[in-house]
C-alpha atoms as a PDB file:
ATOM      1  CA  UNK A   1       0.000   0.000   0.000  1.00  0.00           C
ATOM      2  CA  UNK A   2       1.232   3.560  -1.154  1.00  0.00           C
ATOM      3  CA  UNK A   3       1.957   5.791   2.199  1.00  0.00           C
ATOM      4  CA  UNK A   4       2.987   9.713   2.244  1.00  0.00           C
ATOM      5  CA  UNK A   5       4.160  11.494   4.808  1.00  0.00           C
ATOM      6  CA  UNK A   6       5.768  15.012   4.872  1.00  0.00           C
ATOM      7  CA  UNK A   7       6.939  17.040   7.081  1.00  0.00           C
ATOM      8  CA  UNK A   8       6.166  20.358   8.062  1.00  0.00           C
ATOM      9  CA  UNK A   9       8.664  22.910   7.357  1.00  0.00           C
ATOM     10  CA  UNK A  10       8.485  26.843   7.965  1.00  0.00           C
ATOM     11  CA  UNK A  11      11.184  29.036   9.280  1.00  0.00           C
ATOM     12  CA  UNK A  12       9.656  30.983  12.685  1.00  0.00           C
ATOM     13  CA  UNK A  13      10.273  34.259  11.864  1.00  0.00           C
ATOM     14  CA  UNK A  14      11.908  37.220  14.133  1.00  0.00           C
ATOM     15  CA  UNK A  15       8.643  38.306  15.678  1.00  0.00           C
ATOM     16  CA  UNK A  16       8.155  34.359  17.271  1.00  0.00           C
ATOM     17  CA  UNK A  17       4.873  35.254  15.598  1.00  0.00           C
ATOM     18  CA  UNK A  18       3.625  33.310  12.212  1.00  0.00           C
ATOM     19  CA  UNK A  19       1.603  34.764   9.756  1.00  0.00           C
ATOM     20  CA  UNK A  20      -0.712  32.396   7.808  1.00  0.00           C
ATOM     21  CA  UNK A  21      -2.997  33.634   5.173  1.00  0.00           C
ATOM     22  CA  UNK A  22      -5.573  32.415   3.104  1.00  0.00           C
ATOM     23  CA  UNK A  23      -9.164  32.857   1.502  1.00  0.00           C
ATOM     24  CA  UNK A  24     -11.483  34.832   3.099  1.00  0.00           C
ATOM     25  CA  UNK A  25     -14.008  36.737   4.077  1.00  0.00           C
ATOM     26  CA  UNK A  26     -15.109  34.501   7.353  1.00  0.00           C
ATOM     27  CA  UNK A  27     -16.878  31.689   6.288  1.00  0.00           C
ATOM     28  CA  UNK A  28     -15.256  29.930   3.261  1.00  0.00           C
ATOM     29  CA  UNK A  29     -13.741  26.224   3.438  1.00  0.00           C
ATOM     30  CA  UNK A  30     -10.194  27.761   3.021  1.00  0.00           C
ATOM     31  CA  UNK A  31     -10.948  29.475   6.659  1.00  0.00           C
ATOM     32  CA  UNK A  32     -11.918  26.172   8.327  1.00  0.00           C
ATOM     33  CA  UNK A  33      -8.806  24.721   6.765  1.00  0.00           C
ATOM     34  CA  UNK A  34      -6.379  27.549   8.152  1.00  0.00           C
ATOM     35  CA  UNK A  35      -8.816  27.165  11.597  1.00  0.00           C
ATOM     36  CA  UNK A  36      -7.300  23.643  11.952  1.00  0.00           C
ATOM     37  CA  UNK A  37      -3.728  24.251  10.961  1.00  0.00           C
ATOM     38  CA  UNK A  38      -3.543  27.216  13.563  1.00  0.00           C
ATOM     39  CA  UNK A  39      -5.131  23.842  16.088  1.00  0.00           C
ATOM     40  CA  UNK A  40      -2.259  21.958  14.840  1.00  0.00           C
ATOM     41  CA  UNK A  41       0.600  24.906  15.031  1.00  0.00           C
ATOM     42  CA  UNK A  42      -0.534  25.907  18.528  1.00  0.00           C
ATOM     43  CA  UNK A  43      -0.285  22.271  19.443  1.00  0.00           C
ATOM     44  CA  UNK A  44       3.712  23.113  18.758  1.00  0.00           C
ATOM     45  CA  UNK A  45       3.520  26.042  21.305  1.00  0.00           C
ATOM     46  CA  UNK A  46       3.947  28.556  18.078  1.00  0.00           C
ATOM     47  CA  UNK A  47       2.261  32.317  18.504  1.00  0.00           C
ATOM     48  CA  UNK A  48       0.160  32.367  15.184  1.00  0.00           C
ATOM     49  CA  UNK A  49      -1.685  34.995  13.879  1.00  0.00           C
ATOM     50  CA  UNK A  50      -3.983  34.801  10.535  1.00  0.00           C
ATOM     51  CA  UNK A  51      -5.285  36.595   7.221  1.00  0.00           C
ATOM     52  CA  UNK A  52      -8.078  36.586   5.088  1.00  0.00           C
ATOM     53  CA  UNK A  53      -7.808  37.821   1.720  1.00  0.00           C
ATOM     54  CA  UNK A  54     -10.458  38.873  -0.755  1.00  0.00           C
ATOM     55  CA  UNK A  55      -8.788  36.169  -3.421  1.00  0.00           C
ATOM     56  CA  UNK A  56      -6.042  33.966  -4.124  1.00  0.00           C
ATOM     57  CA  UNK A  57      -3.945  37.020  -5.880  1.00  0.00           C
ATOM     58  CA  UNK A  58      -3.890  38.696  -2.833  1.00  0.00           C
ATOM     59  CA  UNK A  59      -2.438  36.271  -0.791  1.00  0.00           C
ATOM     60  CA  UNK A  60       0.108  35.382  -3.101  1.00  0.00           C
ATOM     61  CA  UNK A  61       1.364  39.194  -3.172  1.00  0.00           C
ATOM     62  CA  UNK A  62       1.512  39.040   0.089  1.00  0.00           C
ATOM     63  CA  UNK A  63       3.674  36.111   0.503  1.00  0.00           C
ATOM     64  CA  UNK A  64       5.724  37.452  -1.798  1.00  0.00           C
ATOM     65  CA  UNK A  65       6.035  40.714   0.117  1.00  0.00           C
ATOM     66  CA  UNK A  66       6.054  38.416   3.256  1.00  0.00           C
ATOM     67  CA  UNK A  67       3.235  40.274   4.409  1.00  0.00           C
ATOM     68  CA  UNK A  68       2.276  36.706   5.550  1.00  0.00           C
ATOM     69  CA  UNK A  69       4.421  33.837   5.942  1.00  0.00           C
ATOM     70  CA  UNK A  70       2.557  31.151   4.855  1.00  0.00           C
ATOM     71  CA  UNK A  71      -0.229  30.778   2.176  1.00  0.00           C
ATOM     72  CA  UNK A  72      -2.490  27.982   2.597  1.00  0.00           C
ATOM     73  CA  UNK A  73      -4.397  27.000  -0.989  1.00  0.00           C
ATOM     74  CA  UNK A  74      -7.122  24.344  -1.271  1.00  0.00           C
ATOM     75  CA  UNK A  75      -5.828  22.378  -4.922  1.00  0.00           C
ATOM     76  CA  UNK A  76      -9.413  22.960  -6.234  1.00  0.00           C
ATOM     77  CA  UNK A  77      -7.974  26.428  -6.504  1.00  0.00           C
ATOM     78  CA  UNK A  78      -7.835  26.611 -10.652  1.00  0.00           C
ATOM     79  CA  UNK A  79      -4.699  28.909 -10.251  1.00  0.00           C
ATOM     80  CA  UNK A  80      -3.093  27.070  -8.278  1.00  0.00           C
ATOM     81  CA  UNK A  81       0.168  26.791 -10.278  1.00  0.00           C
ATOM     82  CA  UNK A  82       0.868  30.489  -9.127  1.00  0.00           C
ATOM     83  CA  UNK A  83       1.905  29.360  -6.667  1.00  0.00           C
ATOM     84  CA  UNK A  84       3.492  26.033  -7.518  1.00  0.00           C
ATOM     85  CA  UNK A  85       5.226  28.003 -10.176  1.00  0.00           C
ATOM     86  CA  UNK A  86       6.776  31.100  -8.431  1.00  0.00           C
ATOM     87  CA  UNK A  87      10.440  31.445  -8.388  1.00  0.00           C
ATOM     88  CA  UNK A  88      10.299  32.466  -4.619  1.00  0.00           C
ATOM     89  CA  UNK A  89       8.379  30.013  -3.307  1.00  0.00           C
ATOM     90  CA  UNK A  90       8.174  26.372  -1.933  1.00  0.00           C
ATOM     91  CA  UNK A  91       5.801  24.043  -0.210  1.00  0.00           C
ATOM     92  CA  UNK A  92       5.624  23.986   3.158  1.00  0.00           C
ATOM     93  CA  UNK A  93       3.173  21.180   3.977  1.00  0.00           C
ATOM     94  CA  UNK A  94       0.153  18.879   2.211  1.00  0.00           C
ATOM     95  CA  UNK A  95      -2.550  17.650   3.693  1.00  0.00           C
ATOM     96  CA  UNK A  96      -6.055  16.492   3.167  1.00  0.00           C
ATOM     97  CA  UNK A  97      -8.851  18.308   5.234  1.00  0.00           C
ATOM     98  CA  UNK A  98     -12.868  18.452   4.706  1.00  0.00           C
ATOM     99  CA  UNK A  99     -14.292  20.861   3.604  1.00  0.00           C
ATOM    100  CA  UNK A 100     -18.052  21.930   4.856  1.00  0.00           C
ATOM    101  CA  UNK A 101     -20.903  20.599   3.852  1.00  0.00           C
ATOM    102  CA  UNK A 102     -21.845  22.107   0.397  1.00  0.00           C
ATOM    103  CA  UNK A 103     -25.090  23.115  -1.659  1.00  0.00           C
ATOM    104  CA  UNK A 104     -27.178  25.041  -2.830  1.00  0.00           C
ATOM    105  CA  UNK A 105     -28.163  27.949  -0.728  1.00  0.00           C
ATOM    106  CA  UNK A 106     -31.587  30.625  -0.637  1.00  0.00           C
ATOM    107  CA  UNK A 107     -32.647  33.139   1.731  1.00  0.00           C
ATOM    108  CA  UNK A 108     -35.469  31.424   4.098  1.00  0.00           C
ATOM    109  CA  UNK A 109     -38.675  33.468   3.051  1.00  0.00           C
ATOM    110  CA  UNK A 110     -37.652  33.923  -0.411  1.00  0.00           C
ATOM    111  CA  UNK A 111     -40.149  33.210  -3.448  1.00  0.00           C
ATOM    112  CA  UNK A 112     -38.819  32.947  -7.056  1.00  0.00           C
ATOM    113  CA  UNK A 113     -38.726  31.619 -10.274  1.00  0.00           C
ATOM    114  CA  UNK A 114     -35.914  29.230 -10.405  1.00  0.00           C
ATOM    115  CA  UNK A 115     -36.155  29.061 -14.324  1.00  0.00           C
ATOM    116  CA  UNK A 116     -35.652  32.936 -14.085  1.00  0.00           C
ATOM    117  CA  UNK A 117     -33.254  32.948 -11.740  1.00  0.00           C
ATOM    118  CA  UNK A 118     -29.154  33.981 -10.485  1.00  0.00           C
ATOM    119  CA  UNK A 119     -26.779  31.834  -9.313  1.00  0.00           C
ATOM    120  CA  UNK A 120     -23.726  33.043  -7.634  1.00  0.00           C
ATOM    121  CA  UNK A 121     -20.808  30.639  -7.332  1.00  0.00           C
ATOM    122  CA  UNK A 122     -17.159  31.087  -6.777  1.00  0.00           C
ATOM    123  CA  UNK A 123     -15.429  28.790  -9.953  1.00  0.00           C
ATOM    124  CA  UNK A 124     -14.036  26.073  -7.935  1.00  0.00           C
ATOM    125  CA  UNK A 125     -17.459  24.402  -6.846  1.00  0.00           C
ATOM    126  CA  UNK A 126     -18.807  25.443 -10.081  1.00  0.00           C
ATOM    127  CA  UNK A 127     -19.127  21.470 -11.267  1.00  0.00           C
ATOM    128  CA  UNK A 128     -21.139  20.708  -8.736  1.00  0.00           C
ATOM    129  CA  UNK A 129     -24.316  22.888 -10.495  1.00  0.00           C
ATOM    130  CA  UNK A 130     -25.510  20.008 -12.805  1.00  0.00           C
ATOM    131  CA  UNK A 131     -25.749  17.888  -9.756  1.00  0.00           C
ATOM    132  CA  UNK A 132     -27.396  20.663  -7.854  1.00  0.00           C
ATOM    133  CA  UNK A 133     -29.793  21.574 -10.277  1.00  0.00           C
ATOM    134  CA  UNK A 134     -29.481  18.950 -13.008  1.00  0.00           C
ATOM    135  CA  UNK A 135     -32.101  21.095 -15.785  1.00  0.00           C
ATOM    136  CA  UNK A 136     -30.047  24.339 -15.405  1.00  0.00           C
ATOM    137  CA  UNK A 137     -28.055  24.146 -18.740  1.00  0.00           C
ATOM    138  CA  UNK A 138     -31.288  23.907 -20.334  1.00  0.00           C
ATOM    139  CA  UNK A 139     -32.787  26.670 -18.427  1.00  0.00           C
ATOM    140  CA  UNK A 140     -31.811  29.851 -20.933  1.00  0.00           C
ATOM    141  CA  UNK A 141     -33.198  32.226 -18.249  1.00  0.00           C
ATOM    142  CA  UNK A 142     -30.877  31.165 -14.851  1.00  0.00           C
ATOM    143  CA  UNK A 143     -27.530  33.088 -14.884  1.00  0.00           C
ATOM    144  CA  UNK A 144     -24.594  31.737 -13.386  1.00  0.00           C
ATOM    145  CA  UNK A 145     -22.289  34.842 -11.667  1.00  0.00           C
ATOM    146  CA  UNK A 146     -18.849  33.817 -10.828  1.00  0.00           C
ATOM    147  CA  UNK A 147     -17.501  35.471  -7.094  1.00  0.00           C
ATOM    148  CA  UNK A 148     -14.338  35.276  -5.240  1.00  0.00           C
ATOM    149  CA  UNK A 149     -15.454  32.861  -2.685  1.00  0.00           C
ATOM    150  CA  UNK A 150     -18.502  30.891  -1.520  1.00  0.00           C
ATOM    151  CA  UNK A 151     -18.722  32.822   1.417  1.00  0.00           C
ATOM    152  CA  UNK A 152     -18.896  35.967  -1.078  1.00  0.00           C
ATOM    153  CA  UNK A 153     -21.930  34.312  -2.765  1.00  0.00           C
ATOM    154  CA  UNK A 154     -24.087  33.814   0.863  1.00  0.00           C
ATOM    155  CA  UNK A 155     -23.379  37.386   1.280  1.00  0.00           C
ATOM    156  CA  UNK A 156     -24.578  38.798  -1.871  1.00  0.00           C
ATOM    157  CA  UNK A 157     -27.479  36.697  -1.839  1.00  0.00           C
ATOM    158  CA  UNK A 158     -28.656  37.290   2.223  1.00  0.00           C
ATOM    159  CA  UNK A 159     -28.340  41.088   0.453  1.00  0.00           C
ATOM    160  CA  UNK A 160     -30.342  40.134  -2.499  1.00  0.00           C
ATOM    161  CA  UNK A 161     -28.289  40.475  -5.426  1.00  0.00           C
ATOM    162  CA  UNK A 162     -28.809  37.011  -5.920  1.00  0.00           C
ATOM    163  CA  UNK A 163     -31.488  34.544  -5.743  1.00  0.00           C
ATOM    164  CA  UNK A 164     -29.179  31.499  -5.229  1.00  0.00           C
ATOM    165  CA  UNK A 165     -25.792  30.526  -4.224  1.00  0.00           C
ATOM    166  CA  UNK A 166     -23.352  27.593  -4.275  1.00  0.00           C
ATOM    167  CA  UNK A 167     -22.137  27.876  -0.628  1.00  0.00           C
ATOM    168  CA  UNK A 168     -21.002  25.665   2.296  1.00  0.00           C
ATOM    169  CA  UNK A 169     -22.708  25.246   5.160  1.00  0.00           C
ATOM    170  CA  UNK A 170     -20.405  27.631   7.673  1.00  0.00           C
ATOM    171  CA  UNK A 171     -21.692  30.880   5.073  1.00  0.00           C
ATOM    172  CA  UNK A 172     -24.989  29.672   5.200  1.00  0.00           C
ATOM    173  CA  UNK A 173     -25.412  29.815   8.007  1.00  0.00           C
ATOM    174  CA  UNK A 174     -22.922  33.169   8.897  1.00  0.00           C
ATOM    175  CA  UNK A 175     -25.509  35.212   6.141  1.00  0.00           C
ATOM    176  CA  UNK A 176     -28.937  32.928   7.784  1.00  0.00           C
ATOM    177  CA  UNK A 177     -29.615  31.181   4.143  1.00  0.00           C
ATOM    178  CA  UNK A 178     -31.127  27.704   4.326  1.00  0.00           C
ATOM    179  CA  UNK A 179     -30.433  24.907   1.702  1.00  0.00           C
ATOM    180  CA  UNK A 180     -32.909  23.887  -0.468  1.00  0.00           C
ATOM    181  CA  UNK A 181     -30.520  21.005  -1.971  1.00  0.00           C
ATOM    182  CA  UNK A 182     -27.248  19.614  -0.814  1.00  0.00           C
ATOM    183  CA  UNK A 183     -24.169  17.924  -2.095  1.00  0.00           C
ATOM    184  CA  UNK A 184     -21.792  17.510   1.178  1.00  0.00           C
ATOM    185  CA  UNK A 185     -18.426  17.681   2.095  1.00  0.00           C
ATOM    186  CA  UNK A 186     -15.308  17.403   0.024  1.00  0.00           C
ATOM    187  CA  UNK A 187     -12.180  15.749   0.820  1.00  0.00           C
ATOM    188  CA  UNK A 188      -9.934  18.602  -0.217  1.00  0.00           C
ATOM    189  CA  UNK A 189      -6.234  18.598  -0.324  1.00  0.00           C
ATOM    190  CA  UNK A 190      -4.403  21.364   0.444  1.00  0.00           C
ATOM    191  CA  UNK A 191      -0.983  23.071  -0.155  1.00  0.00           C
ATOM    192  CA  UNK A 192       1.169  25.608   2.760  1.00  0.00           C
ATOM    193  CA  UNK A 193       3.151  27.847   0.953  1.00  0.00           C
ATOM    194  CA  UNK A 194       6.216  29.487   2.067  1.00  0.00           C
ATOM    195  CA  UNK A 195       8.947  32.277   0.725  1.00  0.00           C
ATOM    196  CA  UNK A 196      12.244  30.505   0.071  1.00  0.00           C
ATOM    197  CA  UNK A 197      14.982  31.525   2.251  1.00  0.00           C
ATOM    198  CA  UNK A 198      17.088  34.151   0.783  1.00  0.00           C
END
């Protein structure tokens, strides 16, 4: 049987104090990710402090500014080879981690069409649409908008720019939308970026 293990390497910086960044605002499945690392770093007796960014660009200008100094990136990330890819960096750490339970989000009292309808998705959980709502492709009059994050998409539909959203369960429930269909977790890998020493 095929077994992996790594281990986790970061360099604690002059402060004693590390700076992990990732996804935000509160309530997307890159937060609960980072929520357990910082479990697992303070396990180690390590002062940690962390950062949520409004997208994955962000973050990686700020590890490369070492604003933060480490980047955590869920692989279902489509640009994730940023960060693969940059000169300055290297990974720190894998690991596999749950996401929340996922689906298809409204606002509670809210009466529409769904034929006429918008649905607000970041692109990663995208795919999970035709599963969702398996007559969507055929419905001409339901627009997909694509948002930074899922948590992004609760919030803009609690505010009613929206009628619908492809959320996890931690947004719905941060923005008070209720599901009307669900697809669950996700065993999601992640990667822990880190600035190569100089």
């Amino acid at each position: 049987m095929l077994k992996f293990a790594i281990e986790f390497n970061y360099s604690l910086p002059t402060s004693k104090t590390l700076v992990v960044g990732t996804l935000g605002p509160a309530g997307t499945s890159s937060e609960e990710a980072l929520e357990y690392v910082v479990e697992q770093l303070q396990l180690e007796e390590l002062s940690i402090t962390t950062k949520l960014f409004d997208n994955f660009s962000q973050l990686k200008e700020a590890l490369v500014s070492e604003d933060v100094n480490l980047a955590l990136v869920p692989h279902a990330y489509h640009n994730i080879n940023d960060f693969y890819m940059e000169p300055s960096f290297e990974l720190s750490f894998i690991f596999i981690y749950p996401t929340p339970s996922y689906g298809l989000a409204k606002k509670p009292i809210n009466q529409f069409d769904i034929n006429k309808c918008t649905i607000l998705t970041h692109p990663a959980p995208l795919p999970l649409l035709s599963y969702l709502l398996p007559d969507y492709e055929q419905q001409k009059s339901i627009k997909v908008k694509l948002v930074d994050s899922t948590s992004v998409a609760a919030k803009e539909v609690s505010e009613g720019l929206a009628e619908l959203a492809i959320t996890n369960e931690k947004a719905a429930k941060k923005y008070g939308l209720e599901f009307i269909k669900t697809y669950g977790k996700i065993e999601m890998s992640w990667s822990i970026f880190k600035k190569k020493l100089s």
